[in-house]
Protein backbone atom coordinates (compact mmCIF):
# COMPACT_ATOMS: atom_id res chain seq x y z
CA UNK A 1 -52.02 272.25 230.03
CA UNK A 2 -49.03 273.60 227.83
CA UNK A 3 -49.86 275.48 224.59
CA UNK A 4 -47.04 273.74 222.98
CA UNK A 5 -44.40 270.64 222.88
CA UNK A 6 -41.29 271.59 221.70
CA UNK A 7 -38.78 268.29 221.13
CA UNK A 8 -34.56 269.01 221.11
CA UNK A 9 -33.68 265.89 219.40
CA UNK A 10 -30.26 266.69 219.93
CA UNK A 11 -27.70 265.64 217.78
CA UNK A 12 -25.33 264.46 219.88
CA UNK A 13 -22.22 266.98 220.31
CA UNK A 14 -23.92 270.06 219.52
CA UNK A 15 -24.07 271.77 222.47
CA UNK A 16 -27.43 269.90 224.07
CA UNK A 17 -25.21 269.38 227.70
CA UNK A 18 -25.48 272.98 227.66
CA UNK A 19 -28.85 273.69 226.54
CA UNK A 20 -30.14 271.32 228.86
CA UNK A 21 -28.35 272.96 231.83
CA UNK A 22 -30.06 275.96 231.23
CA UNK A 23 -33.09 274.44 231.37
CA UNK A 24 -32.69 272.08 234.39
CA UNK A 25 -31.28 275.28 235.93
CA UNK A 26 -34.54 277.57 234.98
CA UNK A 27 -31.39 279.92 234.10
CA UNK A 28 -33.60 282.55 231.96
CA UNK A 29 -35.59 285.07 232.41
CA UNK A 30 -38.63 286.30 229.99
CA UNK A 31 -39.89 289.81 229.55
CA UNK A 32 -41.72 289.14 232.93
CA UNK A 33 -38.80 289.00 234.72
CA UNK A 34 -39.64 285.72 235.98
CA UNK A 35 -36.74 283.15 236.15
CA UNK A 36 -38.03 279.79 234.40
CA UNK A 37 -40.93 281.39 233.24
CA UNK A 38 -43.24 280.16 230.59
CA UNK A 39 -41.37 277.23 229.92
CA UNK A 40 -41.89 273.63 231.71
CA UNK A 41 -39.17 271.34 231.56
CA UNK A 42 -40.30 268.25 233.38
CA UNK A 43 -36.85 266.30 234.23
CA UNK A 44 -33.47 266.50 236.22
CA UNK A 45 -31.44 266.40 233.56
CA UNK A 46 -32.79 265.03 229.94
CA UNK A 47 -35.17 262.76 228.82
CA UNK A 48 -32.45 260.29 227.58
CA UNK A 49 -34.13 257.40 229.71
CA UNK A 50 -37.22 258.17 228.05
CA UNK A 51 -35.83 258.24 224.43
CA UNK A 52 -34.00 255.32 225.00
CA UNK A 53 -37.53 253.43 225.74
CA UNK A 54 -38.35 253.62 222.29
CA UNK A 55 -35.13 252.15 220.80
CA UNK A 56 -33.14 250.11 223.63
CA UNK A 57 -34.69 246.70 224.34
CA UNK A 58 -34.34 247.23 227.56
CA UNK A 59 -35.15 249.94 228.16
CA UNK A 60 -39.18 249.50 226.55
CA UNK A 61 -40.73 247.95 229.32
CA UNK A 62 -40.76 251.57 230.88
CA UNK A 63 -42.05 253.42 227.89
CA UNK A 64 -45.47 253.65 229.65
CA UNK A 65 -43.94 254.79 232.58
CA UNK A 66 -41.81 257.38 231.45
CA UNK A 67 -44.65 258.64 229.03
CA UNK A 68 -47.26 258.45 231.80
CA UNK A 69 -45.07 261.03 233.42
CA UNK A 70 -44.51 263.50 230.87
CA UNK A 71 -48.07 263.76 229.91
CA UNK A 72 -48.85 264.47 233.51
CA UNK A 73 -46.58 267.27 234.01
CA UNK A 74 -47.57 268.86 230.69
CA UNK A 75 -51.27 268.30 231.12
CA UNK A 76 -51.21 269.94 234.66
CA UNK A 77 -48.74 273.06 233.59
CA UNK A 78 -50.18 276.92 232.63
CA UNK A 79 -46.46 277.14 230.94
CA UNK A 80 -46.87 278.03 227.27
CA UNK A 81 -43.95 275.51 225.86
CA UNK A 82 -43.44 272.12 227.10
CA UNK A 83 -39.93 271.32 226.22
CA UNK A 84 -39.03 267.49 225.80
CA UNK A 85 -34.37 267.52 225.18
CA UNK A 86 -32.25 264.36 224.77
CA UNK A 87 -29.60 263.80 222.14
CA UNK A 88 -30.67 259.74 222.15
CA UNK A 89 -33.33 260.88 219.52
CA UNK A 90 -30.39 260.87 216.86
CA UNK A 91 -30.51 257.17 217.37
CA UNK A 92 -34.38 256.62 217.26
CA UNK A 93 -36.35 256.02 214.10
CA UNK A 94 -38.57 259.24 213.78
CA UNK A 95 -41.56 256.59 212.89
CA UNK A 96 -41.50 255.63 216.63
CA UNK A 97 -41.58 258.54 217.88
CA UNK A 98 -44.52 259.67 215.41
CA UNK A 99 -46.17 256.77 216.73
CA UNK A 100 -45.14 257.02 220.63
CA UNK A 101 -46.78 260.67 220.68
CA UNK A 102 -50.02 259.43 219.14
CA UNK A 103 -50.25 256.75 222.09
CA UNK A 104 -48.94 259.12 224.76
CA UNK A 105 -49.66 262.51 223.91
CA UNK A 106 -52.40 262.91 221.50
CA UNK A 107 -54.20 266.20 222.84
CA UNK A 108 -50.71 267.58 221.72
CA UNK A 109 -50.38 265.81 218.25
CA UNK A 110 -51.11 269.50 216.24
CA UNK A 111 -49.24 271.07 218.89
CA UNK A 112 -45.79 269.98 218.78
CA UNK A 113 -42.48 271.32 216.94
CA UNK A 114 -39.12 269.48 216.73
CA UNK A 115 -35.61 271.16 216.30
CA UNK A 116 -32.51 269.34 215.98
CA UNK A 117 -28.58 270.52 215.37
CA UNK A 118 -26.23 268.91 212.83
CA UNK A 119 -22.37 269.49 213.48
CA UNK A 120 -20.07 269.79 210.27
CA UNK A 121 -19.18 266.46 209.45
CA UNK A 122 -15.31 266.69 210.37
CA UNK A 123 -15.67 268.40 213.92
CA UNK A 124 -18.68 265.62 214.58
CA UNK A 125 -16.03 262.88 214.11
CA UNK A 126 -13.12 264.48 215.93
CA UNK A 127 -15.87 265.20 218.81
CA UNK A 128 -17.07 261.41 218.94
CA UNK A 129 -13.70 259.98 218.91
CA UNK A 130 -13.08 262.27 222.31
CA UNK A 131 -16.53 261.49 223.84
CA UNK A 132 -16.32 257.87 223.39
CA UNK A 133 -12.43 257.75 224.69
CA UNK A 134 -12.67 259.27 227.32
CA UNK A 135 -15.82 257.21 228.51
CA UNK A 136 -13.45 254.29 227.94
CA UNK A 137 -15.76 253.15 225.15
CA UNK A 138 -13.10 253.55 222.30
CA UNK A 139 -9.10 252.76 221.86
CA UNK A 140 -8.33 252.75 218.52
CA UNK A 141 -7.02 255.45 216.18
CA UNK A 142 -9.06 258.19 214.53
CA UNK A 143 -8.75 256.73 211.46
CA UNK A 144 -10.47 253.35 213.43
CA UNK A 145 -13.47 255.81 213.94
CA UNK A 146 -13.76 257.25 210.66
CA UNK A 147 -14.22 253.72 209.52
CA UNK A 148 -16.79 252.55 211.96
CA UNK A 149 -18.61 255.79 211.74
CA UNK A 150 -18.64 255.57 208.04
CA UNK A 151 -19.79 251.91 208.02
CA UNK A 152 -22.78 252.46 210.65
CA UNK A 153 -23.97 255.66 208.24
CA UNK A 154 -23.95 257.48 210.96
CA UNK A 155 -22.67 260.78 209.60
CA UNK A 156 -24.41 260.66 206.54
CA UNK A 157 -26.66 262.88 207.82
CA UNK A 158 -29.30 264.09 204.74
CA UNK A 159 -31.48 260.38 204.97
CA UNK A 160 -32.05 260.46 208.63
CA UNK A 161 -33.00 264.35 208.45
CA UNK A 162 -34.99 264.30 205.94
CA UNK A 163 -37.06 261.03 207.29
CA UNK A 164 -37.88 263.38 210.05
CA UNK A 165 -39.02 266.65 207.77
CA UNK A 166 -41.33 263.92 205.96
CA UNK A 167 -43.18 262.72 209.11
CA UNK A 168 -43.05 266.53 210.94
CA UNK A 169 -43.17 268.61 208.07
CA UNK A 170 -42.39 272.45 208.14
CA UNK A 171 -42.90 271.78 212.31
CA UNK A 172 -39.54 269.94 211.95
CA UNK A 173 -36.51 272.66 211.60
CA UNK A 174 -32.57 271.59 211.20
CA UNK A 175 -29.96 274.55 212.29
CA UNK A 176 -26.70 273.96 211.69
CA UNK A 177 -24.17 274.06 214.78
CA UNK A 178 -22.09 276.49 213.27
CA UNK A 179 -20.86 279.41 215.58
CA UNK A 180 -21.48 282.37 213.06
CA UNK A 181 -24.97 280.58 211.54
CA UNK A 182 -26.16 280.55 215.69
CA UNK A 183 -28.33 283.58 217.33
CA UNK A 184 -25.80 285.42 219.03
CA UNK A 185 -23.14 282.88 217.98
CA UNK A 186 -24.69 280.85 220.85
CA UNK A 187 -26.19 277.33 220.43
CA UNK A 188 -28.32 277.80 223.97
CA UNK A 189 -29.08 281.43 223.00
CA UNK A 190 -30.31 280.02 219.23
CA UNK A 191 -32.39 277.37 221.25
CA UNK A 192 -34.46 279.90 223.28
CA UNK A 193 -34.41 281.89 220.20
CA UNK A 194 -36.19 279.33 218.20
CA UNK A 195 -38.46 278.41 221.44
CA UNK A 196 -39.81 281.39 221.57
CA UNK A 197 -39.67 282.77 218.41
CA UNK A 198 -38.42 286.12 220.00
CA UNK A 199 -35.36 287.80 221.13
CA UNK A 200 -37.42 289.22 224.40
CA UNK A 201 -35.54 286.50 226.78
CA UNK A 202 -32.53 286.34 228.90
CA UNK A 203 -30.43 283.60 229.92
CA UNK A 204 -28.88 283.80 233.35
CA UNK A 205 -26.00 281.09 233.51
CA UNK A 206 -22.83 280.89 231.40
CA UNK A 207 -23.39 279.17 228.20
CA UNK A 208 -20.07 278.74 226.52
CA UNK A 209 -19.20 275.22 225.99
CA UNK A 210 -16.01 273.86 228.23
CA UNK A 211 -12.89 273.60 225.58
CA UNK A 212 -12.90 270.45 224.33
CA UNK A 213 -10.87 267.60 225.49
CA UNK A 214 -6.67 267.50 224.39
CA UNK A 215 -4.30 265.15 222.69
CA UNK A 216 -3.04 264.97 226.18
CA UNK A 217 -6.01 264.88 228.44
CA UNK A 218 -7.75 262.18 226.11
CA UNK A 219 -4.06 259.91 226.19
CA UNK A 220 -4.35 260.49 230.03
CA UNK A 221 -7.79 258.78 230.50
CA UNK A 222 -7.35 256.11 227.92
CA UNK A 223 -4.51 255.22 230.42
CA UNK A 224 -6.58 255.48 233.16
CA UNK A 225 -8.94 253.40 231.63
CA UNK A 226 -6.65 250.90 230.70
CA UNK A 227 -5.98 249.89 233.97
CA UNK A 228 -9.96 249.79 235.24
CA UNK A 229 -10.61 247.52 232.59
CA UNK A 230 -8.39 245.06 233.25
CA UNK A 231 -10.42 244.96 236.71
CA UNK A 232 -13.83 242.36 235.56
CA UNK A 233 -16.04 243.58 238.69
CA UNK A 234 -15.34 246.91 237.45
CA UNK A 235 -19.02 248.00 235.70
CA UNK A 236 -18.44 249.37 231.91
CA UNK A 237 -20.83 252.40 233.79
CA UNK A 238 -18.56 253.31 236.37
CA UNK A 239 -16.13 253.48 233.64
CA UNK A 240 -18.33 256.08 231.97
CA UNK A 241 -19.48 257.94 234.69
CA UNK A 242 -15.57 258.80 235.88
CA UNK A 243 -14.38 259.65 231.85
CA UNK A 244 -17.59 262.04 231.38
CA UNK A 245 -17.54 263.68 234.71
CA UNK A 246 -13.34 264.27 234.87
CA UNK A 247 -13.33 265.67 231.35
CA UNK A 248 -15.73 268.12 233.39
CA UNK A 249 -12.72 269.29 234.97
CA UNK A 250 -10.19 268.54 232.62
CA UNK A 251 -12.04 270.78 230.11
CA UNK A 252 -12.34 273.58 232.83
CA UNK A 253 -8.92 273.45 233.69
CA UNK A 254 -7.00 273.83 230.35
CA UNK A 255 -3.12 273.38 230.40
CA UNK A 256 -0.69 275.53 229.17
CA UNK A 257 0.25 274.21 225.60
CA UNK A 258 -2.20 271.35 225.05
CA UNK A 259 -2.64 270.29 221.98
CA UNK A 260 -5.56 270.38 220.16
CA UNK A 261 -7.40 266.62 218.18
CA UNK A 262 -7.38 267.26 214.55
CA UNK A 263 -7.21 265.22 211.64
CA UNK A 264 -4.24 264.36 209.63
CA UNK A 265 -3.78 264.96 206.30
CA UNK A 266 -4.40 261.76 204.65
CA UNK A 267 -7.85 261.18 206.91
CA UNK A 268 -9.04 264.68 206.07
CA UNK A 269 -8.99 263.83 202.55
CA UNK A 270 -10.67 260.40 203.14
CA UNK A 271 -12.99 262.65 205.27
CA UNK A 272 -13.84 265.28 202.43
CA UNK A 273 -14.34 262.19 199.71
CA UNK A 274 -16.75 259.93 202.03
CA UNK A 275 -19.23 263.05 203.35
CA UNK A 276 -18.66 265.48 200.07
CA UNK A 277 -22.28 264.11 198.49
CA UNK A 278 -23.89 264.61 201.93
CA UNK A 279 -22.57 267.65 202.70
CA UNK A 280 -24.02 268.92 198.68
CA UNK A 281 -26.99 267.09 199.37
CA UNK A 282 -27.82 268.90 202.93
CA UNK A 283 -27.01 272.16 202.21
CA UNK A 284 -29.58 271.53 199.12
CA UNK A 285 -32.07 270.05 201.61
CA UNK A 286 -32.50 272.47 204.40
CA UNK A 287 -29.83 275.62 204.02
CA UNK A 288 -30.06 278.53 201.71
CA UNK A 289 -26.28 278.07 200.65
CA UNK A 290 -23.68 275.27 200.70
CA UNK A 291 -22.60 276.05 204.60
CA UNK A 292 -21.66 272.46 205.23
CA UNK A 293 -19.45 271.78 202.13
CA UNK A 294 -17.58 274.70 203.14
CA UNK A 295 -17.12 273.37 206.22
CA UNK A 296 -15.74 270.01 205.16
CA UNK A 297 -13.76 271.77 202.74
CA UNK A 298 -11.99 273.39 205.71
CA UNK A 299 -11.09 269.92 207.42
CA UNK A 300 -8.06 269.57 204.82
CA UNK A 301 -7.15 273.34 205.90
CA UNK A 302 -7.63 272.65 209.65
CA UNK A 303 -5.53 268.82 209.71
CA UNK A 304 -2.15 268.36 210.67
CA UNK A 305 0.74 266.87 208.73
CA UNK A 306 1.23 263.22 210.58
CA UNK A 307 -1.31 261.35 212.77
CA UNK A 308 -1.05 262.33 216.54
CA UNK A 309 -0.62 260.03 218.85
CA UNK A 310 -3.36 259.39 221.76
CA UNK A 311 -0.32 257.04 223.57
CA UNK A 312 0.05 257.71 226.92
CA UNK A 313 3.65 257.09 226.75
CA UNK A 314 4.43 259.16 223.85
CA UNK A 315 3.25 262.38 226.25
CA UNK A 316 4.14 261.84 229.79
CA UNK A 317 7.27 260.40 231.89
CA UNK A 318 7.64 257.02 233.35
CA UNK A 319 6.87 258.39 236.66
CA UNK A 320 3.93 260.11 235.69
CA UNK A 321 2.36 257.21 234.00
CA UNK A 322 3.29 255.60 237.45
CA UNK A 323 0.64 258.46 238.65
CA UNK A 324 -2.08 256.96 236.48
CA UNK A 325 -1.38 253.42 237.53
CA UNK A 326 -2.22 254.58 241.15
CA UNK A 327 -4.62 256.62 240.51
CA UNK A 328 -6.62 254.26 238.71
CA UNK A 329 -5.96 251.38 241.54
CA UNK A 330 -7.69 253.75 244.31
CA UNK A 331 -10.28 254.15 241.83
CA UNK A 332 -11.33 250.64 241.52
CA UNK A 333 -10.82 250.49 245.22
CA UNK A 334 -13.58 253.03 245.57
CA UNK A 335 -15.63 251.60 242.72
CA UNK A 336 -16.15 248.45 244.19
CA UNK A 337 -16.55 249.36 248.16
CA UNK A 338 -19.69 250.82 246.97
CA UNK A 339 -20.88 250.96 243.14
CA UNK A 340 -24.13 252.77 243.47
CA UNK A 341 -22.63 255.77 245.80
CA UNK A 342 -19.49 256.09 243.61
CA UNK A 343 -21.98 256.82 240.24
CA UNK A 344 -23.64 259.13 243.09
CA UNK A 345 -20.67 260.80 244.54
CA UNK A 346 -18.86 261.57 240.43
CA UNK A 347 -21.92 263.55 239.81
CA UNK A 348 -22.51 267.60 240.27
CA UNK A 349 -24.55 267.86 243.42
CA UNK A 350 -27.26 269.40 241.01
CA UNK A 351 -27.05 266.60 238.96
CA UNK A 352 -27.46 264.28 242.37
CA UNK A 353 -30.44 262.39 243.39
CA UNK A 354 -31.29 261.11 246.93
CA UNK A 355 -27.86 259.41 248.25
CA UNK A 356 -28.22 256.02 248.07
CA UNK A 357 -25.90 255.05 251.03
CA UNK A 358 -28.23 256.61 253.02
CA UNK A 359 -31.31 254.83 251.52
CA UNK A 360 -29.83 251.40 251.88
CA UNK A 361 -29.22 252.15 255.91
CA UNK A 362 -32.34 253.38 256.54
């Protein structure tokens, strides 16, 4: 049985894709010298399917399931921590998971901390508006997404954090995803660092996060997408699966003279008005100074002049957007010969379950 539960609830774009490599991986060593050692970390990936049971109507019937699981591969481990990571939790009221652990995993109830990472409200809108593009989720301006963000609440950040501080207490800690407020300026190497409460640990894989996404790369998929959407067998997931796992590349492969998603002048300001109280009222709540004002004081600093433009056809040729308009027809063409194999195949083999081609012959 572990000694201890330790739950990354994420938020979303702060790093947790590469946190939770490292642990899939068992990329660390401890004083030991033992790779993966003292830590169990009972999943391929994340535990996004199981966060999503307690939030996604769908997705509930399996709660027992997924739970049923967990407990067994913590109850049956000699690692000290137990580590539980999926960036859904941002989306789940901390009252059902409170009340999912007392059904699940109540040997553990007094046993259990939570971290989570909050981006600086600026970045964490620029960042969303490139996830959700280039998943094919979103086509509208940055400005669109400053309005639907603000609308949902979902960057108002102080209310949801301190919901979960009130049901954890001190076992709940927020860091801020900051590069100079991070253990070695190093979200994975802060992670381990608040795991095990000690520097005595190594980690064994890159951990730098891939560049993020440019003007260009994000005006290529939305293209791209274009196209596939028009297609109605097309599956919204196949969609997804292609955006997330070419910005894999895309990322890895940065062009000479890409341009960078910022804000423009005008939204920056609208930025720094809407998120000014939060950003007071969270550095009052859980930081020692006023770390994320400052940082949404620098959006004005870091924004452009005009708008950009996330237009295919205000970056590349006629004949290259001719490119896309193939590219995107083989796509479908492989999409639909086979659905299941093609969310397969776009994966890292790592990342790969058994091949179901080869399940459906035998």
């Amino acid at each position: 049985m572990v000694k201890e539960i330790v739950f990354h609830l994420g938020d979303c774009k702060t790093g947790t894709t590469s946190i939770q490599s490292v642990l899939a991986s068992g990329a660390w060593k401890t004083p030991t010298g033992i790779l993966g050692g003292d830590i169990t970390y009972p999943t391929r990936f994340n535990h996004m399917n199981l966060a999503k049971t307690l939030s996604v109507e769908a997705k509930k019937p399996f709660e027992e399931k997924h739970f049923s699981k967990l407990r067994k591969a913590f109850d049956t481990s000699d690692a000290t921590y137990g580590v539980i990571s999926a960036e859904h939790f941002e989306f789940v009221d901390p009252a059902l998971v409170k009340s999912a652990i007392e059904r699940h995993l109540p040997e553990y109830v007094d046993r259990m901390r939570f971290v989570a990472y909050v981006r600086p409200h600026a970045d964490r809108l620029v960042s969303t508006f490139a996830e959700r593009t280039k998943k094919g989720l979103f086509y509208k301006s940055l400005t669109a997404m400053h309005d639907k963000l603000a609308l949902k609440g979902t960057l108002f950040y102080t209310p949801r954090f301190e919901k979960w501080r009130a049901l954890f207490g001190d076992n709940f800690t927020l860091r801020p995803f900051v590069r100079d407020r991070l253990y070695h300026a190093d979200v994975v190497h802060d992670f381990f660092y608040y795991l095990f409460d000690s520097d005595e640990f190594e980690i064994t894989q890159p951990t730098e996060a891939n560049e993020s996404l440019s003007v260009e790369d994000i005006a290529m998929l939305r293209a791209i997408h274009r196209h596939l959407r028009k297609n109605p067998n097309i599956a919204r997931l196949q969609q997804q699966n292609f955006g997330w796992y070419m910005s894999d590349f895309l990322t890895s492969t940065p062009g000479r003279g890409d341009t960078r998603p910022r804000l423009h002048e005008a939204l920056a300001q609208q930025v720094v008005d809407v998120y000014r109280a939060d950003a007071r009222d969270l550095d009052a709540s859980f930081f020692d100074d006023n770390q994320m004002e400052e940082a949404l004081s620098m959006a004005k600093e870091k924004s452009v002049a005009e708008e950009q433009s996330f237009k295919a056809v205000d970056h590349y040729h006629p004949m290259q957007m001719r490119h896309f308009k193939v590219w995107a027809q083989m796509l479908m063409r492989l999409m639909l010969a086979d659905p299941d194999h093609f969310s397969w195949a776009m994966r890292p083999p790592e990342l790969r379950g058994p091949n179901p081609s080869k399940s459906k012959i035998s």
